[in-house]
PDB file of N, CA and C in Angstrom:
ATOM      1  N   UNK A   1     -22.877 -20.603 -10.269  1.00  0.00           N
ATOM      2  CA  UNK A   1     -23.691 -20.637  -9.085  1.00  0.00           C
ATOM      3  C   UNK A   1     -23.150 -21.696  -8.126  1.00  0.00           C
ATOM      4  N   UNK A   2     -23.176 -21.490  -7.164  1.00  0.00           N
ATOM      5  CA  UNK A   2     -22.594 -22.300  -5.854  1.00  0.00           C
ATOM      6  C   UNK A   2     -23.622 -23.134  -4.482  1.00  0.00           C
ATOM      7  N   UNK A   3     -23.344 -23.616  -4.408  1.00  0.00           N
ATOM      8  CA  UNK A   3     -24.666 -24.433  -3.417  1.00  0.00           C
ATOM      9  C   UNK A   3     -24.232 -23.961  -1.925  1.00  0.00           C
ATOM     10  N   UNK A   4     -25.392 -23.759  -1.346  1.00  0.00           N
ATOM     11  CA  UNK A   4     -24.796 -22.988  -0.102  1.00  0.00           C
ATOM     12  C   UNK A   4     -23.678 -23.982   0.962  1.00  0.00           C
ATOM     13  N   UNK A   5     -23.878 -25.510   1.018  1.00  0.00           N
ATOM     14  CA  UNK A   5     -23.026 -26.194   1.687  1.00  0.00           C
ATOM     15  C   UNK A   5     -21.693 -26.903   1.036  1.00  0.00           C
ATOM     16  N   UNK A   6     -21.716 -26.383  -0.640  1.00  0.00           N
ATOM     17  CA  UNK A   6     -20.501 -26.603  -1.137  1.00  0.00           C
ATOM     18  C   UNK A   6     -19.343 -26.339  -0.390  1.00  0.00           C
ATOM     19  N   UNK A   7     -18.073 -26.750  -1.159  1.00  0.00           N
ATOM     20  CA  UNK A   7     -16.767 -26.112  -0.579  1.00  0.00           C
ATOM     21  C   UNK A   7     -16.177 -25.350  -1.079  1.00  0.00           C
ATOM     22  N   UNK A   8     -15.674 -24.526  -0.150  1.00  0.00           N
ATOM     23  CA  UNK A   8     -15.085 -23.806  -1.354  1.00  0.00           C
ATOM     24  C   UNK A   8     -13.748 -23.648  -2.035  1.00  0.00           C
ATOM     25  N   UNK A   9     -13.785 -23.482  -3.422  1.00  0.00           N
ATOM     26  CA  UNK A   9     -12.860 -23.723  -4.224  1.00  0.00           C
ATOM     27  C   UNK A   9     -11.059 -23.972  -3.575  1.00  0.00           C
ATOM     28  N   UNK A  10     -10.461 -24.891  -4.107  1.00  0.00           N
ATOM     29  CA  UNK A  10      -8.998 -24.962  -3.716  1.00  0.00           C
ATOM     30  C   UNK A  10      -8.561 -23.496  -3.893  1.00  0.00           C
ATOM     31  N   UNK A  11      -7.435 -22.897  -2.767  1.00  0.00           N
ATOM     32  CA  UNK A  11      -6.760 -22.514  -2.771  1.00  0.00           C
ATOM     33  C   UNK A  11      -5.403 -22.382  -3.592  1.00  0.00           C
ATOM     34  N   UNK A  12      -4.792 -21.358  -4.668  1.00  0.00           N
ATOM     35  CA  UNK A  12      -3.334 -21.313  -5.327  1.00  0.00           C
ATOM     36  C   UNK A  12      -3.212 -20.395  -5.390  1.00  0.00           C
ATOM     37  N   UNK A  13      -1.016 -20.652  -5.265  1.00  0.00           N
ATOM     38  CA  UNK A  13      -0.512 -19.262  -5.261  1.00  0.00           C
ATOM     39  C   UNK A  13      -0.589 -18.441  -6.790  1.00  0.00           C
ATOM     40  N   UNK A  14      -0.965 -19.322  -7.735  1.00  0.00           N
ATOM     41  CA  UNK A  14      -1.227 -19.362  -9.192  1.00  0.00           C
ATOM     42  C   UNK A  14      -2.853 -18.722  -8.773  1.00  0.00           C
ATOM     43  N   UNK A  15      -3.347 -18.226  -8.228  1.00  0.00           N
ATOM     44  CA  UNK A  15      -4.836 -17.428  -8.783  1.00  0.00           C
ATOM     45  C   UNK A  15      -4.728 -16.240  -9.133  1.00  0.00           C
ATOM     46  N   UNK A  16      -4.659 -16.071 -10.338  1.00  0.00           N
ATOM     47  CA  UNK A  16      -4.860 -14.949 -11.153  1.00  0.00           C
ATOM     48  C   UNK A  16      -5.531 -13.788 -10.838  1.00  0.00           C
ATOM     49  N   UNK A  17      -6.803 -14.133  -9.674  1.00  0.00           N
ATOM     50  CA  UNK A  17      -7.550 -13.226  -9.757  1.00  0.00           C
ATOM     51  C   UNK A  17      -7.630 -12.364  -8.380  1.00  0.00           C
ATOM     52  N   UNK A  18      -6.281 -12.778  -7.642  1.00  0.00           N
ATOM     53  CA  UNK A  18      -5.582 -12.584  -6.585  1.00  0.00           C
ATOM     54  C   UNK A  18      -4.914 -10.858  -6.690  1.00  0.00           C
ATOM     55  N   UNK A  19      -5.198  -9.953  -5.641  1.00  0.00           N
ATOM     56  CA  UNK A  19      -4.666  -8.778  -6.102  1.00  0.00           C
ATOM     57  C   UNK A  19      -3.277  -8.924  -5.640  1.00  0.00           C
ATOM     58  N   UNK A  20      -1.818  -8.117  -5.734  1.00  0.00           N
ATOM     59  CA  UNK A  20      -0.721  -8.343  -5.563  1.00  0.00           C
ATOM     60  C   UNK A  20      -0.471  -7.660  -4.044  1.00  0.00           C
ATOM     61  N   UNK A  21       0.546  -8.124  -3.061  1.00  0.00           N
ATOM     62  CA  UNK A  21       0.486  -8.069  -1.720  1.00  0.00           C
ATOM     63  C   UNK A  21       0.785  -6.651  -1.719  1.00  0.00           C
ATOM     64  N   UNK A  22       0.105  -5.695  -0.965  1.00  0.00           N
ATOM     65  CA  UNK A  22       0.475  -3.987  -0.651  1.00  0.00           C
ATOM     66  C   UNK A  22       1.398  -4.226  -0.008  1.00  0.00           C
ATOM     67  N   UNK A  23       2.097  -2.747  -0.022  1.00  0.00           N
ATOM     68  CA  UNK A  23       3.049  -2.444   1.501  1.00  0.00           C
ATOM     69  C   UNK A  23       3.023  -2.830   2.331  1.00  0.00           C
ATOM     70  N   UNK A  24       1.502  -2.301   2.958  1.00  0.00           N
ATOM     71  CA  UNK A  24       1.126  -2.699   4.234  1.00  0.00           C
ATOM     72  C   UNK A  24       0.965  -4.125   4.577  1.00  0.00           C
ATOM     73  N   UNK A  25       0.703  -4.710   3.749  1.00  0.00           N
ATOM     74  CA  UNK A  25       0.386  -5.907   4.232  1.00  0.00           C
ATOM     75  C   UNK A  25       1.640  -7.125   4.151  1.00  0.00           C
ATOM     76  N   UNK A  26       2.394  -6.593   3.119  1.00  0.00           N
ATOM     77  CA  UNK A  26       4.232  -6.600   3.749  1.00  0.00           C
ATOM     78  C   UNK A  26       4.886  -6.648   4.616  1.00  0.00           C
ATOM     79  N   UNK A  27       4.516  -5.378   5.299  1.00  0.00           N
ATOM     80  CA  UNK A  27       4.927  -4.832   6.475  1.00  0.00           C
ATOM     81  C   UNK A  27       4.588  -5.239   7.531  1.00  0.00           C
ATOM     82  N   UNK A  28       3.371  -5.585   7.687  1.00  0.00           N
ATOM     83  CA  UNK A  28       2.284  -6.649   8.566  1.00  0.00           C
ATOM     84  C   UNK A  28       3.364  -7.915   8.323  1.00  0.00           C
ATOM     85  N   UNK A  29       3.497  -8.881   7.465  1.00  0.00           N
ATOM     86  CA  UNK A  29       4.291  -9.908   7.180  1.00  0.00           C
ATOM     87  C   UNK A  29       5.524  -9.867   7.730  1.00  0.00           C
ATOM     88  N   UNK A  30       6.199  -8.920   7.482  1.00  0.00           N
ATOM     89  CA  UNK A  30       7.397  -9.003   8.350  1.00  0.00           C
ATOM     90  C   UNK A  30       7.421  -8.583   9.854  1.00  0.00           C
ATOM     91  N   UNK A  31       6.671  -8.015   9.877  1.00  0.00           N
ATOM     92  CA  UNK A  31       6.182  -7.799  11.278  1.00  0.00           C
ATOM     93  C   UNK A  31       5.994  -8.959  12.725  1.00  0.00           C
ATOM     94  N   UNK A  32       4.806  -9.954  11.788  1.00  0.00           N
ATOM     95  CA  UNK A  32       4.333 -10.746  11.948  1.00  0.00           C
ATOM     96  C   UNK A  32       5.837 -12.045  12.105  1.00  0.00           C
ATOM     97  N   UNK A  33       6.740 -12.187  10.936  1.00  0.00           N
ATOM     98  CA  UNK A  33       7.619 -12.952  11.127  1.00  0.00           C
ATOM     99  C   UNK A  33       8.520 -12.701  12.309  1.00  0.00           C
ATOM    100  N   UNK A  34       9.142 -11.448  12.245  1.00  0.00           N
ATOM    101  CA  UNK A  34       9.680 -10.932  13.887  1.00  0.00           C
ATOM    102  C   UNK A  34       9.274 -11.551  14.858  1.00  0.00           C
ATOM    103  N   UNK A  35       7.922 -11.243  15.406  1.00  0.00           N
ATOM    104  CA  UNK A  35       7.415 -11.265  16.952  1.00  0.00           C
ATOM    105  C   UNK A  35       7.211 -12.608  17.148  1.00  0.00           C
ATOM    106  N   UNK A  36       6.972 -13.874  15.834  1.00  0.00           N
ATOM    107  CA  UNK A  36       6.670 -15.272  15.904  1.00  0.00           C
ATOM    108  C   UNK A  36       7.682 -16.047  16.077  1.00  0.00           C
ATOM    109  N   UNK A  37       8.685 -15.419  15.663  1.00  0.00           N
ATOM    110  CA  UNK A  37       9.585 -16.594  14.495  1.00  0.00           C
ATOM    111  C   UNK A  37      11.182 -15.164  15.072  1.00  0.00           C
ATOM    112  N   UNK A  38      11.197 -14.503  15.435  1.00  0.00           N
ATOM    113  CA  UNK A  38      12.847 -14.039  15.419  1.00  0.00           C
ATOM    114  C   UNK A  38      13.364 -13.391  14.033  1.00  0.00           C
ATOM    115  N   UNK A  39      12.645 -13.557  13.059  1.00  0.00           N
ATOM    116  CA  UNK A  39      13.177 -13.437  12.251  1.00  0.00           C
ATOM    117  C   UNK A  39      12.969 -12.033  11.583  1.00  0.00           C
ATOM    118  N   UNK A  40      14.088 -11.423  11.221  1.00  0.00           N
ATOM    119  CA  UNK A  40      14.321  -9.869  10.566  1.00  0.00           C
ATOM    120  C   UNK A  40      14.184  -9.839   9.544  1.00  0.00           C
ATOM    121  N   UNK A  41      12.990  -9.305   8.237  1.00  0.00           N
ATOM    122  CA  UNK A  41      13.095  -9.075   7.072  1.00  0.00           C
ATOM    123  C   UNK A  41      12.907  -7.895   6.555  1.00  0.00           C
ATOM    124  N   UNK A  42      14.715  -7.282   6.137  1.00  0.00           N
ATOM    125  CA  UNK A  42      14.745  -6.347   5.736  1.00  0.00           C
ATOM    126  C   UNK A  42      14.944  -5.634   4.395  1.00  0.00           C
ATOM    127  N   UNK A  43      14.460  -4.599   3.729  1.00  0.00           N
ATOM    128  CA  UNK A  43      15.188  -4.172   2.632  1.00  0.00           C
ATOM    129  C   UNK A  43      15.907  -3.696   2.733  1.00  0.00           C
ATOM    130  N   UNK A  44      17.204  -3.973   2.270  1.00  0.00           N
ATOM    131  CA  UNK A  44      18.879  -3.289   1.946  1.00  0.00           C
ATOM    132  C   UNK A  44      18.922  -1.894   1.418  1.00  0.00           C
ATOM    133  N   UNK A  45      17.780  -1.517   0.684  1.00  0.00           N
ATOM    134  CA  UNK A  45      17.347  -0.263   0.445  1.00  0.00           C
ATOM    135  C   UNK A  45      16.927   0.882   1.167  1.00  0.00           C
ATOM    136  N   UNK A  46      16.281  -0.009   2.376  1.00  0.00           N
ATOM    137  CA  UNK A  46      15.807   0.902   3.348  1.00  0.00           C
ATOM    138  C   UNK A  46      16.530   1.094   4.198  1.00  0.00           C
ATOM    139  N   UNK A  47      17.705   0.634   4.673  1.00  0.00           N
ATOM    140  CA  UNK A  47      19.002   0.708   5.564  1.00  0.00           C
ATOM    141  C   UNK A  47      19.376   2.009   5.535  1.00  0.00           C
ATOM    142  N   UNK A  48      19.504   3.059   5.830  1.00  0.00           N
ATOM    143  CA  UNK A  48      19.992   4.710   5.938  1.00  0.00           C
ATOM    144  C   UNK A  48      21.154   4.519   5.813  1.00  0.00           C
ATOM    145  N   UNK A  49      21.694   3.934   7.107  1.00  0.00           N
ATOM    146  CA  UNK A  49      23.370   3.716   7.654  1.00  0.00           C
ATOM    147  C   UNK A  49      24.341   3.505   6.692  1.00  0.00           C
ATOM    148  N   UNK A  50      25.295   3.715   6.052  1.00  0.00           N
ATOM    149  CA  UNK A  50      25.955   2.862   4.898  1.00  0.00           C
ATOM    150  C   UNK A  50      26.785   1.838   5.575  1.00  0.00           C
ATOM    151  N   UNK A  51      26.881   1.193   6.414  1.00  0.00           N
ATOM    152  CA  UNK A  51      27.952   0.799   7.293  1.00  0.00           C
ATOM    153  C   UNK A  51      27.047  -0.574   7.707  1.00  0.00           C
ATOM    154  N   UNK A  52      26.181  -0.140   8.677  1.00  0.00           N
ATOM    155  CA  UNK A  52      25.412  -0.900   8.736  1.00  0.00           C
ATOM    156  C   UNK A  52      24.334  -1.914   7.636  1.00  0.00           C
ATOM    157  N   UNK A  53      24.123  -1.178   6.321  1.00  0.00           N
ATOM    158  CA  UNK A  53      23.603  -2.272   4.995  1.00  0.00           C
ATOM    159  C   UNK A  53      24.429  -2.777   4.717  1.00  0.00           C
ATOM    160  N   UNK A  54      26.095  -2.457   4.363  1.00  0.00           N
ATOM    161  CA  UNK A  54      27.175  -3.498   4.199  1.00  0.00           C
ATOM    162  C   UNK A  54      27.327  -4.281   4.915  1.00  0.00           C
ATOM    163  N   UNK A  55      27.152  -4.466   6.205  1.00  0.00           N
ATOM    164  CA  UNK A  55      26.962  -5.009   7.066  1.00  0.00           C
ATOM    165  C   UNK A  55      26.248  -6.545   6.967  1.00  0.00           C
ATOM    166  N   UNK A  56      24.874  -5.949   6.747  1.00  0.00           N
ATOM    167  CA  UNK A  56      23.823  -6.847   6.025  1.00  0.00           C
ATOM    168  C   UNK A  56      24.104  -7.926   5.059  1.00  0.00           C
ATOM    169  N   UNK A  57      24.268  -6.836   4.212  1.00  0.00           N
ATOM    170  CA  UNK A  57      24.868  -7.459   2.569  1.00  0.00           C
ATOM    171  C   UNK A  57      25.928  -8.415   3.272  1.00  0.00           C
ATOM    172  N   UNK A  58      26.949  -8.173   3.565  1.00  0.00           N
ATOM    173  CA  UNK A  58      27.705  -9.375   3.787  1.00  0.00           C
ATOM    174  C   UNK A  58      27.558 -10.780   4.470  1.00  0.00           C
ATOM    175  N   UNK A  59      26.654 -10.119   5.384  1.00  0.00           N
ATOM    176  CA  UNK A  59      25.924 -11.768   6.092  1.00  0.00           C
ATOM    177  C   UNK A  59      25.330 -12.346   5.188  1.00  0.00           C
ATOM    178  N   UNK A  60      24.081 -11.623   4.212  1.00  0.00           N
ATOM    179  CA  UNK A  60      23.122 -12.039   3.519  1.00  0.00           C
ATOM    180  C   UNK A  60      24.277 -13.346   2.884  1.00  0.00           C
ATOM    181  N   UNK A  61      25.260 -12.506   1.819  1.00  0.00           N
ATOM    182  CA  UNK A  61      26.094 -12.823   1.195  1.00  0.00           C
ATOM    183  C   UNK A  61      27.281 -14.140   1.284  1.00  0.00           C
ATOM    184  N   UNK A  62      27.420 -13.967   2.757  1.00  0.00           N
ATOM    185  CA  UNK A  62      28.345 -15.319   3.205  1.00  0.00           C
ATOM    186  C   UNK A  62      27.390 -15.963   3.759  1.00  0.00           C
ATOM    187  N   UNK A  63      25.839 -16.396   3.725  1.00  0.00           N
ATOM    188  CA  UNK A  63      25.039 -17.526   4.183  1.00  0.00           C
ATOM    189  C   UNK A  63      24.040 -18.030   3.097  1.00  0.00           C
ATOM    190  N   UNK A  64      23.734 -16.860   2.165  1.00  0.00           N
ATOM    191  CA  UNK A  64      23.089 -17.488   0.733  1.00  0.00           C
ATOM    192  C   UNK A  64      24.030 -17.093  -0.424  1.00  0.00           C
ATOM    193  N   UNK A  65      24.763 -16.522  -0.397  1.00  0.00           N
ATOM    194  CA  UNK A  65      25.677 -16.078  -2.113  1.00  0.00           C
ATOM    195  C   UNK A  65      25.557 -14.700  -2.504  1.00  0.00           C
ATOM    196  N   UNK A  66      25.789 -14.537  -3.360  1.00  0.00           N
ATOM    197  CA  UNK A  66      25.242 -12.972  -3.527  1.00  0.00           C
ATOM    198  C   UNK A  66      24.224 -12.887  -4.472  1.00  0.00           C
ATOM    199  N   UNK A  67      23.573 -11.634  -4.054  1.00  0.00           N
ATOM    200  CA  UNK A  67      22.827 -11.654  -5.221  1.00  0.00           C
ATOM    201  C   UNK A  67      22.665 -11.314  -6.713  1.00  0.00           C
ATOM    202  N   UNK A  68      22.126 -12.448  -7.577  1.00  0.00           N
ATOM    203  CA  UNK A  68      21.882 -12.166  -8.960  1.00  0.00           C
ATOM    204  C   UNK A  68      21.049 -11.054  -9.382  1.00  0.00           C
ATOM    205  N   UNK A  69      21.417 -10.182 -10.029  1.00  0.00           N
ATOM    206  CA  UNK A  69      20.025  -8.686 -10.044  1.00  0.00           C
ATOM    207  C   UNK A  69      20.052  -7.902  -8.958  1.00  0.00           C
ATOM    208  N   UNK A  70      19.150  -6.330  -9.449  1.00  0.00           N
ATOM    209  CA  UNK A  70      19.201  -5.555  -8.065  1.00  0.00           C
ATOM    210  C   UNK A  70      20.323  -4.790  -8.754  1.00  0.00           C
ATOM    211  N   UNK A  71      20.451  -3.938  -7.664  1.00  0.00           N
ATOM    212  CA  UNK A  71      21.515  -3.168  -7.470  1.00  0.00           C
ATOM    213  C   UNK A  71      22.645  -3.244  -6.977  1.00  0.00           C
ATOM    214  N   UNK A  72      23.879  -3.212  -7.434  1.00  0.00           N
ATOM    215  CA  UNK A  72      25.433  -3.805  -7.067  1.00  0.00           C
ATOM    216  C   UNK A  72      25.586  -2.705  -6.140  1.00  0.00           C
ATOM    217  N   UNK A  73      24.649  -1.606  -5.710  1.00  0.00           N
ATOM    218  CA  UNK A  73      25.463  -0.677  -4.619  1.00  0.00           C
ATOM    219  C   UNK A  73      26.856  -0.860  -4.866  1.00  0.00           C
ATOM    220  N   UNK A  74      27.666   0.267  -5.629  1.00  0.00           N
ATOM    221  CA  UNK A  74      28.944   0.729  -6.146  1.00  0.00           C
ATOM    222  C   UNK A  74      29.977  -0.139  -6.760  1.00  0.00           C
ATOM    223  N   UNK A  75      28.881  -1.058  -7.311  1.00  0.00           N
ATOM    224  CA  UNK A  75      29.514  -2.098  -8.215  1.00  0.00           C
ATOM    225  C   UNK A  75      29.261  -2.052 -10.204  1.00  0.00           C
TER     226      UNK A  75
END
């Protein structure tokens, strides 16, 4: 039971009882990072182009490393 002028409970990214982020609300997130912030967050998966995800992949790749896990796309 809770007192009506209590506070309420701390906030964590550890709450269990937290449902896991949808699509949509993903999509909202990156959305949201774009129009604020410049910033493009894409899946390499969702890239159609093959030219253009290599593309990707290689920036990703020469500014953080490559990635551990996932899919080696023709590796």
């Amino acid at each position: 039971m809770r007192l009506p002028d209590a506070p309420q409970p701390p906030r964590s990214c550890l709450d269990l009882a937290r449902s896991p982020t949808t699509t949509v609300d993903l999509d909202a997130m990156r959305a949201a990072a774009w129009h604020r912030h410049g910033v493009a967050a894409l899946a390499v998966e969702d890239i159609t182009d093959p030219w253009l995800r290599q593309a990707v992949i290689n920036e990703a790749s020469r500014r953080w490393g490559r990635r551990h896990g996932g899919d080696q796309h023709g590796r």
